[in-house]
PDB file of N, CA and C in Angstrom:
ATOM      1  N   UNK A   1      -0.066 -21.130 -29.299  1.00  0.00           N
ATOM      2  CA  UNK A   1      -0.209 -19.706 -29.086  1.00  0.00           C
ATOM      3  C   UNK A   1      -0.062 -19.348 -27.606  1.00  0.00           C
ATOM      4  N   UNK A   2      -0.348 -20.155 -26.878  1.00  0.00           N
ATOM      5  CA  UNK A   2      -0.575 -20.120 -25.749  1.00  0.00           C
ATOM      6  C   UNK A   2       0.961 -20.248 -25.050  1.00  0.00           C
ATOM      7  N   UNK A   3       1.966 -20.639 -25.553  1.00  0.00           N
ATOM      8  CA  UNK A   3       3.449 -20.547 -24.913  1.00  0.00           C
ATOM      9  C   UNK A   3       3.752 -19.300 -25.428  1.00  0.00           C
ATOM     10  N   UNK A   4       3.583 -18.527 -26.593  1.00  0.00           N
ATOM     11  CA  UNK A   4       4.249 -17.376 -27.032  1.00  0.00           C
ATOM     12  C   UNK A   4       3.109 -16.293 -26.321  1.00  0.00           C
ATOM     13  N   UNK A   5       2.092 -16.240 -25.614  1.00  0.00           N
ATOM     14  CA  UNK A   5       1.753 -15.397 -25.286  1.00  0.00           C
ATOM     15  C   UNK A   5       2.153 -15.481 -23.875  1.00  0.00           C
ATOM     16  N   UNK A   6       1.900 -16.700 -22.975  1.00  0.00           N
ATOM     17  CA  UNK A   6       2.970 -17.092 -22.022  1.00  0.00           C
ATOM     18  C   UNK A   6       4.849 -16.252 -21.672  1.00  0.00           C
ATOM     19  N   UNK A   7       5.388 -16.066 -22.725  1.00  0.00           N
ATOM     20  CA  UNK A   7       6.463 -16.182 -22.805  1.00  0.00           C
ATOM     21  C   UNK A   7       6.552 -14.875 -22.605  1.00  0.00           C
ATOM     22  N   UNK A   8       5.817 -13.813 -23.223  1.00  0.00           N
ATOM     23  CA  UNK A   8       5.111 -12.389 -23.485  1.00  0.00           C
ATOM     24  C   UNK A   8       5.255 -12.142 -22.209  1.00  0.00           C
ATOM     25  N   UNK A   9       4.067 -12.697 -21.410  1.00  0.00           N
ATOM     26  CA  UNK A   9       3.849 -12.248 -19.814  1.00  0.00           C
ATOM     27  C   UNK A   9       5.084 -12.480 -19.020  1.00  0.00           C
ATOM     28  N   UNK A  10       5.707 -13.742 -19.051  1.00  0.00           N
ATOM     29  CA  UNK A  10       7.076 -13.821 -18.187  1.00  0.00           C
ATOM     30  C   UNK A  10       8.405 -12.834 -18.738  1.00  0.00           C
ATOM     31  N   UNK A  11       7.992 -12.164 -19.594  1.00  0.00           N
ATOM     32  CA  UNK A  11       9.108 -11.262 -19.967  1.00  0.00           C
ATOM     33  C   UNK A  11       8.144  -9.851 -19.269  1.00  0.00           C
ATOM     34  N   UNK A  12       6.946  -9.599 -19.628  1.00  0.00           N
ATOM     35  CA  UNK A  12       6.811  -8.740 -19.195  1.00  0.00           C
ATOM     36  C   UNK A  12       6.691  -8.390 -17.481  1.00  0.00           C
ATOM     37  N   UNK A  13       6.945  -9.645 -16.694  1.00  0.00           N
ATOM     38  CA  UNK A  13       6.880  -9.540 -15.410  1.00  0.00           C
ATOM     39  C   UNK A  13       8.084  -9.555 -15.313  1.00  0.00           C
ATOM     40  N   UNK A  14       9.215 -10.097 -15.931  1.00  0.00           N
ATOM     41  CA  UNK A  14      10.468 -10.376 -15.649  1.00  0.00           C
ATOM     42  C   UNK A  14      11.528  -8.679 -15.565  1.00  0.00           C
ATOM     43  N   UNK A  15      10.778  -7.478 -16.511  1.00  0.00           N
ATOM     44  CA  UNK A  15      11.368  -6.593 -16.744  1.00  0.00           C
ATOM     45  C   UNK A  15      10.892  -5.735 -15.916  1.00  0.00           C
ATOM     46  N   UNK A  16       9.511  -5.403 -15.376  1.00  0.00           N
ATOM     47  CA  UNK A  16       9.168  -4.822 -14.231  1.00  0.00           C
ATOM     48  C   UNK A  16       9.911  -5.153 -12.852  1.00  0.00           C
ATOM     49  N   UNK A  17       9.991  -6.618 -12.682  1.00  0.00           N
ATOM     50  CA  UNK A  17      10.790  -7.041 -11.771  1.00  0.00           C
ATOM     51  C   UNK A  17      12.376  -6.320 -11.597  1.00  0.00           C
ATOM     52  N   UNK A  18      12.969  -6.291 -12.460  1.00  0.00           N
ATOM     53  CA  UNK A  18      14.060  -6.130 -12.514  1.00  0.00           C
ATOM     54  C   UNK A  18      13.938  -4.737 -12.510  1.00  0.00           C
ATOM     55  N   UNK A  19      13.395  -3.955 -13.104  1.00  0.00           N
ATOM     56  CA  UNK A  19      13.557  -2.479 -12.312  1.00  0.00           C
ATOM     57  C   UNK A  19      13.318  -2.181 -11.101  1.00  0.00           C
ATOM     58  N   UNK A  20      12.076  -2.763 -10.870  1.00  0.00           N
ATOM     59  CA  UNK A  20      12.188  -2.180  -9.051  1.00  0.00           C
ATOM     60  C   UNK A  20      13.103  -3.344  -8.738  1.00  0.00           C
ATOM     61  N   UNK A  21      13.727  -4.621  -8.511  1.00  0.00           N
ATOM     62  CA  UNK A  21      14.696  -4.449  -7.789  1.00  0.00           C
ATOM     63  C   UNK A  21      15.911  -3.770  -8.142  1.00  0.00           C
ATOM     64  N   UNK A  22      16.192  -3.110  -9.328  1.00  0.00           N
ATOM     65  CA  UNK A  22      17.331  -2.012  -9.251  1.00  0.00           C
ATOM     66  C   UNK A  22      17.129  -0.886  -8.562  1.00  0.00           C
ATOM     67  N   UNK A  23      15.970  -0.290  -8.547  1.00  0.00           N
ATOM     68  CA  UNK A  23      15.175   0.917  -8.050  1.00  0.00           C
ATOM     69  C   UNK A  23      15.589   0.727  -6.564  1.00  0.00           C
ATOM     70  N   UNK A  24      15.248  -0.066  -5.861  1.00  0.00           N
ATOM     71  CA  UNK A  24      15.642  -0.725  -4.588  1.00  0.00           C
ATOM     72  C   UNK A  24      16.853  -0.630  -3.769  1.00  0.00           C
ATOM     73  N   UNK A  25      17.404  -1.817  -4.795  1.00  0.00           N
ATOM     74  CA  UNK A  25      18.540  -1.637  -4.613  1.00  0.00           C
ATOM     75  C   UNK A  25      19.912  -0.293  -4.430  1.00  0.00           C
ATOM     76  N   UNK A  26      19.473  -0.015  -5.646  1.00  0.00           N
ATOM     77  CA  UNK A  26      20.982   1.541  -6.001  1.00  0.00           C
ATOM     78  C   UNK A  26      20.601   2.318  -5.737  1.00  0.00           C
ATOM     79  N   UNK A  27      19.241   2.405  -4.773  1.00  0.00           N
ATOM     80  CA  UNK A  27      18.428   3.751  -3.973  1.00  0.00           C
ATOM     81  C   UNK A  27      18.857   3.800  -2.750  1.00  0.00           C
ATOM     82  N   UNK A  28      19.738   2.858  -2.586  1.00  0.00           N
ATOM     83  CA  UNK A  28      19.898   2.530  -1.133  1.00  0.00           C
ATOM     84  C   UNK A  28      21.921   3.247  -1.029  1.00  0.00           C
ATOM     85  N   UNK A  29      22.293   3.982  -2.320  1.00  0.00           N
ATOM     86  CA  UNK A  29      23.389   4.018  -2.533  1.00  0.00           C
ATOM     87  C   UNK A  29      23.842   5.588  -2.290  1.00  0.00           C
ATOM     88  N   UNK A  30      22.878   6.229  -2.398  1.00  0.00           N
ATOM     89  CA  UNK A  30      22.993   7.796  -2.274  1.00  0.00           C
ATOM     90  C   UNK A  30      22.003   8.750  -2.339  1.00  0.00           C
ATOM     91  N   UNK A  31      22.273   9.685  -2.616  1.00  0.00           N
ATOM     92  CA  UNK A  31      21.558  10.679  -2.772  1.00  0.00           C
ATOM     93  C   UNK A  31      21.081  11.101  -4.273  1.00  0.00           C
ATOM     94  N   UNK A  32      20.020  11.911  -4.827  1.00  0.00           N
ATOM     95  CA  UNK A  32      19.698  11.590  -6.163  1.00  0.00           C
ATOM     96  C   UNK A  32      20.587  12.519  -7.045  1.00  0.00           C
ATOM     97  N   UNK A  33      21.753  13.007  -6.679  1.00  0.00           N
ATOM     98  CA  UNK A  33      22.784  13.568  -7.853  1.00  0.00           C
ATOM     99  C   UNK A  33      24.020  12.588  -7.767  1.00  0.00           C
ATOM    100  N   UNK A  34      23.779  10.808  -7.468  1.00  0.00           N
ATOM    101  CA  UNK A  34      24.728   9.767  -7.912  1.00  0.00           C
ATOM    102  C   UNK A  34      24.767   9.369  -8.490  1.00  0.00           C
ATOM    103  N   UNK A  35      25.462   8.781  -9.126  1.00  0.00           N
ATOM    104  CA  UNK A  35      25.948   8.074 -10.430  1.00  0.00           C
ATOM    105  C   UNK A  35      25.908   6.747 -10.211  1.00  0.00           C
ATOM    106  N   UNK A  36      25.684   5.970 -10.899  1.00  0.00           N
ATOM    107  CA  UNK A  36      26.304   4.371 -10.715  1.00  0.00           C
ATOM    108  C   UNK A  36      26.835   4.003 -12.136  1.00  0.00           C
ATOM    109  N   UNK A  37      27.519   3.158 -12.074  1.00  0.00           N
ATOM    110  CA  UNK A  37      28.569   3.067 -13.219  1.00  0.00           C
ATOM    111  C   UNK A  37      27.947   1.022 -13.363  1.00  0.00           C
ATOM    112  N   UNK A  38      28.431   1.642 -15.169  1.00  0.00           N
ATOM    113  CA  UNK A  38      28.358   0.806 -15.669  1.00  0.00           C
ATOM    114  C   UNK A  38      28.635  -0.968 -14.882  1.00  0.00           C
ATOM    115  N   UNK A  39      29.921  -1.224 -14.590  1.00  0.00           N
ATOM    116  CA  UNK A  39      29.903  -2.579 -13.667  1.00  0.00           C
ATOM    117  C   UNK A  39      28.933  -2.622 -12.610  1.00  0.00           C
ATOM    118  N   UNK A  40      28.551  -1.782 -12.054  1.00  0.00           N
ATOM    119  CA  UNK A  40      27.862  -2.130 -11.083  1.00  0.00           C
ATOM    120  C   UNK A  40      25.962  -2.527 -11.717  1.00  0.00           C
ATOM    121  N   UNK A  41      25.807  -1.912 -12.638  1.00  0.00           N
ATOM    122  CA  UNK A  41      24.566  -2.742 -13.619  1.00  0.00           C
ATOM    123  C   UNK A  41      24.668  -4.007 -14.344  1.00  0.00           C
ATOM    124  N   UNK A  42      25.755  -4.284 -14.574  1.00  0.00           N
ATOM    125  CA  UNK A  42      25.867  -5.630 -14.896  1.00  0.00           C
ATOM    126  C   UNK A  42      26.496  -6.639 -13.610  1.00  0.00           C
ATOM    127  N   UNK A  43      26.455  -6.414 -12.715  1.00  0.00           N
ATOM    128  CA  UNK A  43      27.193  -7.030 -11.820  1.00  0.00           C
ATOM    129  C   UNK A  43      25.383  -7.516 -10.882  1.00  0.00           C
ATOM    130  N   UNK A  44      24.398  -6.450 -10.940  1.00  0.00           N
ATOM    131  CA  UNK A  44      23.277  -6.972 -10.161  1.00  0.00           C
ATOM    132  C   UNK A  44      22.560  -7.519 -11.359  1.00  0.00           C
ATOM    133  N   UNK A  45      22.950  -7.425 -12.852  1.00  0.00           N
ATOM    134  CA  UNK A  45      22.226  -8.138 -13.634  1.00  0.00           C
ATOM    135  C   UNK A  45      22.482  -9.278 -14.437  1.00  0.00           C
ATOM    136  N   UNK A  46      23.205  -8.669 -15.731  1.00  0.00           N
ATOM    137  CA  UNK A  46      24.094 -10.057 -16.679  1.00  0.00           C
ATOM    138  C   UNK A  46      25.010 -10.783 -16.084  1.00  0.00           C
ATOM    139  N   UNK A  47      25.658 -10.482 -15.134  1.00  0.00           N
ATOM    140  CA  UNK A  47      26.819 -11.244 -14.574  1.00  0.00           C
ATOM    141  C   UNK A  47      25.982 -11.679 -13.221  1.00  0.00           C
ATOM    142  N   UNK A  48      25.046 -12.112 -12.411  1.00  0.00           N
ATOM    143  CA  UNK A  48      24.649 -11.837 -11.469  1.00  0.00           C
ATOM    144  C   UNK A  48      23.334 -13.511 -11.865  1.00  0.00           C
ATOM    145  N   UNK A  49      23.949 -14.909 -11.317  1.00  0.00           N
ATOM    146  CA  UNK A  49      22.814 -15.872 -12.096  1.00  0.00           C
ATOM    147  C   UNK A  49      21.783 -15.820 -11.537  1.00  0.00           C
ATOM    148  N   UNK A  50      21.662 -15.499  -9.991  1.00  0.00           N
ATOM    149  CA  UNK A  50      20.120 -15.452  -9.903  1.00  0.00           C
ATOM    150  C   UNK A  50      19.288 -14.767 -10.992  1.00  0.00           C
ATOM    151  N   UNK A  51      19.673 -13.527 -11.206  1.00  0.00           N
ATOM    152  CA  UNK A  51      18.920 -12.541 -12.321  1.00  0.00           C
ATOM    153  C   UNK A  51      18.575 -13.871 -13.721  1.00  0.00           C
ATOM    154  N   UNK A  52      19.612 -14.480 -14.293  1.00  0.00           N
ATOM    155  CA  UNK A  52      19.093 -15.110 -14.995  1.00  0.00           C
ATOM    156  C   UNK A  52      18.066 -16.503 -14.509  1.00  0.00           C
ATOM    157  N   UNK A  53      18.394 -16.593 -13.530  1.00  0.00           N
ATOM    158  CA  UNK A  53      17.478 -17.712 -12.645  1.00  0.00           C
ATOM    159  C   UNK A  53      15.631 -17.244 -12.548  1.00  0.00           C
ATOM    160  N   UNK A  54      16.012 -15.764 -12.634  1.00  0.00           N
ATOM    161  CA  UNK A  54      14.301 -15.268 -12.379  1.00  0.00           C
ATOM    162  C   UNK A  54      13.864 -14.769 -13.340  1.00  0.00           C
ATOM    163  N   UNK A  55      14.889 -15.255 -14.717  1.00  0.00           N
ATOM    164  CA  UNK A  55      14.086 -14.777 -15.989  1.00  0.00           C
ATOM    165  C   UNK A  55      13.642 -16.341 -16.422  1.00  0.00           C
ATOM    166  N   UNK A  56      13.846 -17.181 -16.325  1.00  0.00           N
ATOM    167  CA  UNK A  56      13.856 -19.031 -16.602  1.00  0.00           C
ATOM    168  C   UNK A  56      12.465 -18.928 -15.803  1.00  0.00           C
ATOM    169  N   UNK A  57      12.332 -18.786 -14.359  1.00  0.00           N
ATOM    170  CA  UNK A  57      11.649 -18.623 -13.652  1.00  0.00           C
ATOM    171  C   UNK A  57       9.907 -18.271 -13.679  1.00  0.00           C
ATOM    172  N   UNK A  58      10.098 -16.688 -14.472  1.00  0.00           N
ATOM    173  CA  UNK A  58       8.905 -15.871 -14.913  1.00  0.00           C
ATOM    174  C   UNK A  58       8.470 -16.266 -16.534  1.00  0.00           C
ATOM    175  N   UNK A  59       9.651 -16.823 -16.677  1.00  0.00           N
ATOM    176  CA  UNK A  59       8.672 -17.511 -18.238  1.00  0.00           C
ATOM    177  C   UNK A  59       7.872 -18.440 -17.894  1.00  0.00           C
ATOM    178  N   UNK A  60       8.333 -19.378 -17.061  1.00  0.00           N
ATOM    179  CA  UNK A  60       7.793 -20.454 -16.945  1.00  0.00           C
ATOM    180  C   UNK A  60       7.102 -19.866 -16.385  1.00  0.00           C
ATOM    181  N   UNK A  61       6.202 -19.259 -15.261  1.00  0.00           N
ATOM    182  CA  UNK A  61       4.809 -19.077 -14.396  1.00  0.00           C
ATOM    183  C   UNK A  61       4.319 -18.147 -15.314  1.00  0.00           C
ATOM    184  N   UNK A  62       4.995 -17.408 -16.576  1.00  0.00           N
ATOM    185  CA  UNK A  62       4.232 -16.714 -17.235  1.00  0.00           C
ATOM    186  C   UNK A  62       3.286 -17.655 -17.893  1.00  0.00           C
ATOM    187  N   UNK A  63       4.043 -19.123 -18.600  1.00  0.00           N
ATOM    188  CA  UNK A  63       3.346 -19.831 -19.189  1.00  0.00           C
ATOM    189  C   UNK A  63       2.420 -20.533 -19.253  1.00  0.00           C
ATOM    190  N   UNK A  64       2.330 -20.749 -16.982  1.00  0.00           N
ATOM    191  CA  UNK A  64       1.752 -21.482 -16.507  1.00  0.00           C
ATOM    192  C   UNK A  64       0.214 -20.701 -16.303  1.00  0.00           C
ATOM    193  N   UNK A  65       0.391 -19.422 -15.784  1.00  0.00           N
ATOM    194  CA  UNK A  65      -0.747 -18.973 -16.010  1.00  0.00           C
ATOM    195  C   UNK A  65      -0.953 -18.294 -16.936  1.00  0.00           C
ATOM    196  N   UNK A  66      -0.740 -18.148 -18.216  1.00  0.00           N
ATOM    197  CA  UNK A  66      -1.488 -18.195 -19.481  1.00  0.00           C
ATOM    198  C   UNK A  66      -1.923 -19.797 -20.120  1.00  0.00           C
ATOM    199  N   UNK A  67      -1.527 -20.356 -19.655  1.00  0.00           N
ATOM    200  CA  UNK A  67      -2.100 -21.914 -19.776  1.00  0.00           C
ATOM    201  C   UNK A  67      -3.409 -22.227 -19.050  1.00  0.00           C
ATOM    202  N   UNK A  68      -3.131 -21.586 -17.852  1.00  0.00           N
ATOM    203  CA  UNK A  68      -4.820 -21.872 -16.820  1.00  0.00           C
ATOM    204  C   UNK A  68      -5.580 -20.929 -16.881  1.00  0.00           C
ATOM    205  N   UNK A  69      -5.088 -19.750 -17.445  1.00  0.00           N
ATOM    206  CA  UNK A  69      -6.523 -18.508 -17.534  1.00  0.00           C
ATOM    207  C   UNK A  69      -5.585 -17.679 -19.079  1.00  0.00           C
ATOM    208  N   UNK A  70      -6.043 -17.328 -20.460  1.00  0.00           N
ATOM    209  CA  UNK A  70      -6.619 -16.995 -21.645  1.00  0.00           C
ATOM    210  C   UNK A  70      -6.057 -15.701 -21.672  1.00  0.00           C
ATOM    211  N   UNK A  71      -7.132 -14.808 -21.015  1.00  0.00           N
ATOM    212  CA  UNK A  71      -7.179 -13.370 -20.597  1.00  0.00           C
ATOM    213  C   UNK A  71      -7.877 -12.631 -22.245  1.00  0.00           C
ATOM    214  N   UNK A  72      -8.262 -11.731 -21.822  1.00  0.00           N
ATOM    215  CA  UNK A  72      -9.185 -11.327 -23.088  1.00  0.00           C
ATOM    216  C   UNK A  72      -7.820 -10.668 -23.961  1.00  0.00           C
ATOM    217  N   UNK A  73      -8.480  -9.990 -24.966  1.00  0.00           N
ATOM    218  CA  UNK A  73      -8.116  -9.535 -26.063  1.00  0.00           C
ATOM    219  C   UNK A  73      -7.245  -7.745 -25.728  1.00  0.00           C
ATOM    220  N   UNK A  74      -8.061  -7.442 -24.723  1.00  0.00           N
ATOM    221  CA  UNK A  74      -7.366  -6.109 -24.063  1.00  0.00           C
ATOM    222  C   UNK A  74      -6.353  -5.782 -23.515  1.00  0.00           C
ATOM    223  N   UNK A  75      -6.508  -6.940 -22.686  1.00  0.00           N
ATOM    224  CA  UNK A  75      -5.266  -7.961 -21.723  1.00  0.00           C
ATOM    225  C   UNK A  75      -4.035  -7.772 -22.331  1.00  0.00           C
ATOM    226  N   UNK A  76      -4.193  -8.108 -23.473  1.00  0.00           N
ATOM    227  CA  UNK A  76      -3.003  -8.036 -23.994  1.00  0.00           C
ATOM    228  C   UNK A  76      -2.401  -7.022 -25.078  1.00  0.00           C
ATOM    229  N   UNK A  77      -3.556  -5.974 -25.686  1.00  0.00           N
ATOM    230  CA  UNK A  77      -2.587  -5.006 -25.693  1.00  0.00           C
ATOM    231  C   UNK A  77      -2.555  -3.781 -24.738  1.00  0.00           C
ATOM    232  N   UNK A  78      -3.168  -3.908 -23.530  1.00  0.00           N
ATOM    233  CA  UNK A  78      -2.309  -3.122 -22.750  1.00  0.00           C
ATOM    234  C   UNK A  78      -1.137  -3.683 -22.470  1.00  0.00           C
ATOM    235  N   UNK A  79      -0.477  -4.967 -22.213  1.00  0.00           N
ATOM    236  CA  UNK A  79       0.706  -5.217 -22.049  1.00  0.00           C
ATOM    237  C   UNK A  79       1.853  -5.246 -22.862  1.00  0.00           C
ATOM    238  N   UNK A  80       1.172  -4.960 -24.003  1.00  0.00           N
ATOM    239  CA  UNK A  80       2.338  -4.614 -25.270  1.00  0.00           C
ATOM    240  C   UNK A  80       2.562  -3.163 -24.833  1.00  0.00           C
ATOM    241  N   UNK A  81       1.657  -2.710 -24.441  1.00  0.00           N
ATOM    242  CA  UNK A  81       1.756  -1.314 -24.208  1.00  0.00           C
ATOM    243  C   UNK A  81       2.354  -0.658 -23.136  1.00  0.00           C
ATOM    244  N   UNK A  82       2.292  -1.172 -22.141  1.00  0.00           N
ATOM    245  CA  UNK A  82       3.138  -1.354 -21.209  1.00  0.00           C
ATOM    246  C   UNK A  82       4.765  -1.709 -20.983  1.00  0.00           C
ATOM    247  N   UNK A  83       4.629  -2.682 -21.901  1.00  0.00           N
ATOM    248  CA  UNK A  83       6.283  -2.844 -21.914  1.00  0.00           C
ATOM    249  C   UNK A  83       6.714  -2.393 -22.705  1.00  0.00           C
ATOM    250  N   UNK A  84       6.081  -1.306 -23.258  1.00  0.00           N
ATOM    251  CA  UNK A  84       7.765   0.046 -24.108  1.00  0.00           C
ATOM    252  C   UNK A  84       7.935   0.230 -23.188  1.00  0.00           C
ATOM    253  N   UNK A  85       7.582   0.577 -21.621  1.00  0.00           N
ATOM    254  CA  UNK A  85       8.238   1.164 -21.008  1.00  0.00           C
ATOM    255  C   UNK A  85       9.445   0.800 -20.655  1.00  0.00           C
ATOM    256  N   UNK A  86       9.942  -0.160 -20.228  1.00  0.00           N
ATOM    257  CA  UNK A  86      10.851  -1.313 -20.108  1.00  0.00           C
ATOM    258  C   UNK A  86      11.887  -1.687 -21.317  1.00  0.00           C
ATOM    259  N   UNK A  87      11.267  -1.837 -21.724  1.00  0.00           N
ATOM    260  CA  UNK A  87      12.173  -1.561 -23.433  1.00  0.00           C
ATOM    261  C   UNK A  87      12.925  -0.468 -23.818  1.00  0.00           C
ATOM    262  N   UNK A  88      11.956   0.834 -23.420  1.00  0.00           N
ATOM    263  CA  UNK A  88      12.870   1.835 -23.984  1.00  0.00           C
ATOM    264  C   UNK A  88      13.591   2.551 -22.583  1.00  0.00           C
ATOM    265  N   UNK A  89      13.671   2.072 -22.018  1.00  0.00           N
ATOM    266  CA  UNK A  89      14.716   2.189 -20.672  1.00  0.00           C
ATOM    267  C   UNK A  89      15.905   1.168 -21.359  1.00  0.00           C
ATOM    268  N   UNK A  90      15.651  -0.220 -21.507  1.00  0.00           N
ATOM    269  CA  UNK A  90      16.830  -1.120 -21.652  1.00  0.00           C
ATOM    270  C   UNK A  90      18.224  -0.270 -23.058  1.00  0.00           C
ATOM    271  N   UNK A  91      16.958   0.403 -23.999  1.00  0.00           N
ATOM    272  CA  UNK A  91      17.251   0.853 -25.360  1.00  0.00           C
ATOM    273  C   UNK A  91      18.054   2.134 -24.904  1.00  0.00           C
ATOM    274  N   UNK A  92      18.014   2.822 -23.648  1.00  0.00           N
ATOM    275  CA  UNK A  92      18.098   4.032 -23.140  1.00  0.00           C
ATOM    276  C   UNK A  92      19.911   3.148 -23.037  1.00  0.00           C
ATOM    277  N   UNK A  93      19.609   2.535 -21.831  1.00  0.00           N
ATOM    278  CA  UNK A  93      20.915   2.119 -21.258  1.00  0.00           C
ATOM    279  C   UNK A  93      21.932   1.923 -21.844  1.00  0.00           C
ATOM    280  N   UNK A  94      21.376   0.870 -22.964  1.00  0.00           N
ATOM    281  CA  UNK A  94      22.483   0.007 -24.049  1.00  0.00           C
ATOM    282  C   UNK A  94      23.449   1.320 -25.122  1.00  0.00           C
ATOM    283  N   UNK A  95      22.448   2.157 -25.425  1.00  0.00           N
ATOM    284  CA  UNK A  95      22.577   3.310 -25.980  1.00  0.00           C
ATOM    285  C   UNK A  95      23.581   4.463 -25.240  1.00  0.00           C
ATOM    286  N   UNK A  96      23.679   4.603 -24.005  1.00  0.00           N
ATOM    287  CA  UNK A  96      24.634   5.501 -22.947  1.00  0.00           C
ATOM    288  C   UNK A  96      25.722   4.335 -22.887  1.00  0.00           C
ATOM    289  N   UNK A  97      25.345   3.192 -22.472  1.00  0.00           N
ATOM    290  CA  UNK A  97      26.836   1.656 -22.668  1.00  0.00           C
ATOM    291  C   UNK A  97      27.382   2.114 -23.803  1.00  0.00           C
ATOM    292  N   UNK A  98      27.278   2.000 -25.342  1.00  0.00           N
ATOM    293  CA  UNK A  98      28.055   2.047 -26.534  1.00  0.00           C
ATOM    294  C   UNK A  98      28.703   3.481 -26.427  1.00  0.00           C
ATOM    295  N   UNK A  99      27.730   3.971 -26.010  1.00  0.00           N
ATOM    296  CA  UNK A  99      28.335   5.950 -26.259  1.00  0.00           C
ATOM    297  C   UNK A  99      29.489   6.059 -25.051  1.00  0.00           C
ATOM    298  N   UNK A 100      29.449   5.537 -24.088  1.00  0.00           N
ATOM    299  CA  UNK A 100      30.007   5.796 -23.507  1.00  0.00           C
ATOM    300  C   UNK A 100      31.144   5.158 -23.579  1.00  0.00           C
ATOM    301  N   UNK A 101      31.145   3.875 -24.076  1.00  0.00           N
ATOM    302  CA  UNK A 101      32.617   2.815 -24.322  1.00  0.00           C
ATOM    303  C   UNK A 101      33.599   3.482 -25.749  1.00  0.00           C
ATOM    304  N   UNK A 102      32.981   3.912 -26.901  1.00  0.00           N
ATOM    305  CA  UNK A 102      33.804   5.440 -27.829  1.00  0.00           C
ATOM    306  C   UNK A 102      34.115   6.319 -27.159  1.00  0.00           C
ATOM    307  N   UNK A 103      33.300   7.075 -26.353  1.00  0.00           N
ATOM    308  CA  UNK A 103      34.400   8.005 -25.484  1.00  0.00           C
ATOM    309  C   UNK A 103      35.449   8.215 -24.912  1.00  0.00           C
ATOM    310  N   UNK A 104      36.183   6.799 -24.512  1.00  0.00           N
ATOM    311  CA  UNK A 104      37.360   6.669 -24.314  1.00  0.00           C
ATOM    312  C   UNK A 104      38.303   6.759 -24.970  1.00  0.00           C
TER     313      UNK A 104
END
């Protein structure tokens, strides 16, 4: 139980992560009526191996400390709860990706 709740936390640190460094990053690109286009989100993410390097990464220290400390029962559903947020951003994106690849 203890790797799948592990696995939980390194995803849920792994997806916070990855927004603020997009936040960061493509903030540094303009002004807030810019656009960024599709390649350039997969280029700092899916195509981009560190990104997959720091998802390998956060599982594993997710696992490691859910292995050395439990965490109560609350613990963890605020973090279910927490990561819709993250989810329904990814669900947001993937959703403007398809719509936008028929439009052509």
């Amino acid at each position: 139980m203890w790797i799948l709740k592990g696995s939980f936390l390194g995803l849920w640190i792994f997806a916070f992560g990855t927004l603020v460094f997009l936040y960061l990053t493509l903030s540094r690109f303009g002004g807030p009526n810019r656009a960024i286009g599709r390649s350039v989100l997969a280029a700092y993410t899916t195509w981009n191996p560190l990104w997959w390097a720091a998802l390998a990464i956060s599982i594993v220290a997710g696992c490691l400390i859910t292995r050395s400390w439990r965490g109560k029962g609350w613990f963890w559903i605020a973090l279910m709860a927490t990561f819709l947020f993250p989810a329904g951003l990814l669900v947001l994106i993937l959703a403007f990706t398809i719509r936008g690849s028929y439009m052509h």
